[in-house]
N, C-alpha and C. Protein backbone atom coordinates (compact mmCIF):
# COMPACT_ATOMS: atom_id res chain seq x y z
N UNK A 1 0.84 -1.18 0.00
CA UNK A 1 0.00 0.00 0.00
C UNK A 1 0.89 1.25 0.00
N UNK A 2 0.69 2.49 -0.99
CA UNK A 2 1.23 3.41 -1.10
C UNK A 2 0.98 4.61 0.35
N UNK A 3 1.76 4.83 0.98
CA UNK A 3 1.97 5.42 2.32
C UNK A 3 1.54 6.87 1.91
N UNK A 4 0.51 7.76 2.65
CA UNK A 4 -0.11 8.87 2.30
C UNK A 4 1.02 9.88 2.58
N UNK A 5 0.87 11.28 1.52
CA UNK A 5 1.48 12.42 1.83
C UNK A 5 0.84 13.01 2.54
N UNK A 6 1.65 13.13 3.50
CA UNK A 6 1.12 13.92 4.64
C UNK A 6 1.57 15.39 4.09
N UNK A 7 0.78 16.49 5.17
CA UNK A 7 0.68 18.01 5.00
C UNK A 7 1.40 18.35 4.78
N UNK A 8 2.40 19.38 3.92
CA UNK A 8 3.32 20.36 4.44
C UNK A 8 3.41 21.25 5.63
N UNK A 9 4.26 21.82 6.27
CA UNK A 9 4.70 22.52 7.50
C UNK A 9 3.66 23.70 7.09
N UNK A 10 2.79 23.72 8.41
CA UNK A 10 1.79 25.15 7.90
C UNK A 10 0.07 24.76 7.32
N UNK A 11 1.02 23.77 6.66
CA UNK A 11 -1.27 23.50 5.73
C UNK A 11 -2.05 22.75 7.17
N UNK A 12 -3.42 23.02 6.38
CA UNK A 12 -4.36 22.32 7.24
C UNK A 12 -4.57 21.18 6.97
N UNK A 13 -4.53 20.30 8.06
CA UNK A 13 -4.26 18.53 8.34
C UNK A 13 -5.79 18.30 8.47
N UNK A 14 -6.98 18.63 7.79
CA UNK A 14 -8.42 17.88 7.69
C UNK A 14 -8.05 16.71 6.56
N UNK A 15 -8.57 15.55 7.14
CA UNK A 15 -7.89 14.48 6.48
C UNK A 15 -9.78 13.72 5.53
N UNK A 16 -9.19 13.61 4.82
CA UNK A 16 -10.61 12.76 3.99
C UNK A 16 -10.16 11.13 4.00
N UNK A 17 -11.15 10.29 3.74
CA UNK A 17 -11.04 8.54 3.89
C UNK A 17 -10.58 8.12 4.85
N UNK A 18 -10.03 6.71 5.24
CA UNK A 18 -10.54 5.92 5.86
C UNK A 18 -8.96 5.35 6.27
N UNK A 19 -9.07 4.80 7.68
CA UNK A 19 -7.80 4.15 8.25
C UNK A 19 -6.84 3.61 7.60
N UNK A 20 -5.46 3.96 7.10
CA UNK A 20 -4.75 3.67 6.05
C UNK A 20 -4.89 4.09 5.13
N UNK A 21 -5.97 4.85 4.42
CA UNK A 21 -6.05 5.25 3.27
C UNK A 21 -6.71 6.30 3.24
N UNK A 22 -6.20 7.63 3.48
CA UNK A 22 -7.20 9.13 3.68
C UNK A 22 -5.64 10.17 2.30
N UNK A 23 -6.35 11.10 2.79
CA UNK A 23 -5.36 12.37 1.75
C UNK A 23 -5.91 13.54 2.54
N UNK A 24 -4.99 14.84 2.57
CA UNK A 24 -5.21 15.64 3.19
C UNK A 24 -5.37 16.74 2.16
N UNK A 25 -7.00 17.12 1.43
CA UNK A 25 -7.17 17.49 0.10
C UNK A 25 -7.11 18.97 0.72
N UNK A 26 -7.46 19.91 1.85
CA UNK A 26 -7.58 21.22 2.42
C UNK A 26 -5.86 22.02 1.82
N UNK A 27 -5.90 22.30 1.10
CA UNK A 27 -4.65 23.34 0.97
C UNK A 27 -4.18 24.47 1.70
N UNK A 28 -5.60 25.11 2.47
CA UNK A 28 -5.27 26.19 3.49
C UNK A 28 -4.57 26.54 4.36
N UNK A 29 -3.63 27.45 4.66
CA UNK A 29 -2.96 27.56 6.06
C UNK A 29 -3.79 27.76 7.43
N UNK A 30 -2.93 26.58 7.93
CA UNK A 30 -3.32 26.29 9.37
C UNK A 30 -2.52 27.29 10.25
N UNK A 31 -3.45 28.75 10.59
CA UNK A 31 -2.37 29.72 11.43
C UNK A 31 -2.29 29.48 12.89
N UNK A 32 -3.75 28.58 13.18
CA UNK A 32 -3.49 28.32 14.89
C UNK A 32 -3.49 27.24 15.30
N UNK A 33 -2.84 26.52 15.12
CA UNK A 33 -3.23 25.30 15.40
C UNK A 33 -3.17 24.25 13.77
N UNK A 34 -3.97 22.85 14.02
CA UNK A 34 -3.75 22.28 12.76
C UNK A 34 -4.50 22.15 11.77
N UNK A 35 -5.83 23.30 11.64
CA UNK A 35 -6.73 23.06 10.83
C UNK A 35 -6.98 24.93 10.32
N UNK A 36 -7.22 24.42 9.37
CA UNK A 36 -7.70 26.50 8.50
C UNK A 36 -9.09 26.83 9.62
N UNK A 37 -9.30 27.97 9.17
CA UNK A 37 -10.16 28.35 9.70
C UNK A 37 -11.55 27.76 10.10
N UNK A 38 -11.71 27.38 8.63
CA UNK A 38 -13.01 26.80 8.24
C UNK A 38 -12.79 25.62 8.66
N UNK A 39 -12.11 24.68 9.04
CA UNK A 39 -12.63 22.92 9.59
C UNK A 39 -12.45 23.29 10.95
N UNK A 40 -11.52 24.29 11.74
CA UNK A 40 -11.36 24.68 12.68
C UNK A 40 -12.69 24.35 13.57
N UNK A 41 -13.39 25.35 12.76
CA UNK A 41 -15.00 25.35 13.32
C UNK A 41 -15.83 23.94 12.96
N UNK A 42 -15.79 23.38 12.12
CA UNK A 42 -16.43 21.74 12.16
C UNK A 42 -15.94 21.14 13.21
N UNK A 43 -14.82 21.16 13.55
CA UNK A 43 -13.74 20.28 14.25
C UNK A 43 -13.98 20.44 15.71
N UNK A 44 -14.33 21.78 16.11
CA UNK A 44 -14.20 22.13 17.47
C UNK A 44 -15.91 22.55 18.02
N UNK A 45 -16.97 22.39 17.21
CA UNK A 45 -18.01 22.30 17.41
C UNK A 45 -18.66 21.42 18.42
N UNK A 46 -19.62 22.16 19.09
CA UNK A 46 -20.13 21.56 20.06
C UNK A 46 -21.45 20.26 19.39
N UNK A 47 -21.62 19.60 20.43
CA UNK A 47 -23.31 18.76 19.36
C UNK A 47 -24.22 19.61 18.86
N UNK A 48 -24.19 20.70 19.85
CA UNK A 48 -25.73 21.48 19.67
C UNK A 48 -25.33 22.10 18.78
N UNK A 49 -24.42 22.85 18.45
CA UNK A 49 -23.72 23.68 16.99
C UNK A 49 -24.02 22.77 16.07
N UNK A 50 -23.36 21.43 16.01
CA UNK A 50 -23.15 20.54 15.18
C UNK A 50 -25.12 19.97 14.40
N UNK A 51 -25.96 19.98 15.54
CA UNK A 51 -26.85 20.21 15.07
C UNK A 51 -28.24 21.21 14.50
N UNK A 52 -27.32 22.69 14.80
CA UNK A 52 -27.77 23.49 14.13
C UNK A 52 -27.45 24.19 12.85
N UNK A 53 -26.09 23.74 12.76
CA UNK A 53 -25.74 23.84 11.13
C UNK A 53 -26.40 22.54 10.41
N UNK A 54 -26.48 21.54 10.47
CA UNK A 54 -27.46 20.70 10.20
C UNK A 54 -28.89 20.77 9.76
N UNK A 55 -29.59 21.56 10.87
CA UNK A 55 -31.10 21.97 10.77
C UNK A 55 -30.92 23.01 9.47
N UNK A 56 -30.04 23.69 9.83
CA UNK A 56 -29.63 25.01 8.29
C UNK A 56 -30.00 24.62 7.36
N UNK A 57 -28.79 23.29 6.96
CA UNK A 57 -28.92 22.58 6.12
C UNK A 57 -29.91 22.33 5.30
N UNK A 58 -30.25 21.73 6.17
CA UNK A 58 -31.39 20.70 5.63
C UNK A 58 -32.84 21.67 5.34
N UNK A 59 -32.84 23.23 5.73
CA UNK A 59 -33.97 24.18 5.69
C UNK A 59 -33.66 24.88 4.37
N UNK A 60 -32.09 25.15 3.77
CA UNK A 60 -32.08 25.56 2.68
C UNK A 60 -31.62 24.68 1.58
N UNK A 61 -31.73 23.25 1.94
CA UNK A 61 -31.81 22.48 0.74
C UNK A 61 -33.56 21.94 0.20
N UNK A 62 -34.35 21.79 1.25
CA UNK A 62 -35.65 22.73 1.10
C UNK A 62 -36.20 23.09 0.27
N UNK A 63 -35.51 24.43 0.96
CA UNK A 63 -36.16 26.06 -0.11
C UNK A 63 -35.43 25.95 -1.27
N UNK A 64 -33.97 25.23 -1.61
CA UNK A 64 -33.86 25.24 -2.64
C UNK A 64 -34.48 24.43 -3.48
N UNK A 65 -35.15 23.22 -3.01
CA UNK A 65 -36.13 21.83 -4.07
C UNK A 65 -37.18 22.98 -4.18
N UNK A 66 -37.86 23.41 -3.31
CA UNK A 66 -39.31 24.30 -3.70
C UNK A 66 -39.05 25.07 -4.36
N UNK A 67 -37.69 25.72 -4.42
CA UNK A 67 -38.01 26.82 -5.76
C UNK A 67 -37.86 26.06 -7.04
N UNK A 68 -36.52 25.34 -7.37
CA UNK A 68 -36.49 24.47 -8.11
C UNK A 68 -38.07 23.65 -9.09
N UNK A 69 -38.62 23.65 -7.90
CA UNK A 69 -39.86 23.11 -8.74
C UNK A 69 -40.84 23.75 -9.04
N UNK A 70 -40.92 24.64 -8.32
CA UNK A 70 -41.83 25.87 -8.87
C UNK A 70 -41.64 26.32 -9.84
N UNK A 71 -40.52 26.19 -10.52
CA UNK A 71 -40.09 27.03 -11.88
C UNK A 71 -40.66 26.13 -12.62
């Protein structure tokens, strides 16, 4: 099995796939720590956060089928 490239010094380490076999596709600099800004906040989210970006979700994918079909 081909051994993953890990991050460069600086990028953000959000890793995609599965035990032995992931890639670290985020190119962003990691300024505090090991993740960009943006997974920062996935990463360090509470449940209740975690399930209110969720509810978001799922309210403007929604409104986007209803408009979608209205047209």
């Amino acid at each position: 099995m081909k051994a993953p490239v890990m991050p460069k010094p600086g990028q953000c380490k959000w890793t995609e796939g599965d035990s032995g076999s992931y890639t670290f596709p985020c190119k962003n600099r990691a300024e505090n720590g090991s993740y960009c800004d943006h997974h920062r906040t996935i990463v360090y989210e509470t449940p209740e956060q975690r399930k209110a970006r969720a509810e978001e979700m799922r309210a403007a994918n929604a409104a986007a089928n209803k408009k979608r079909l209205a047209a």
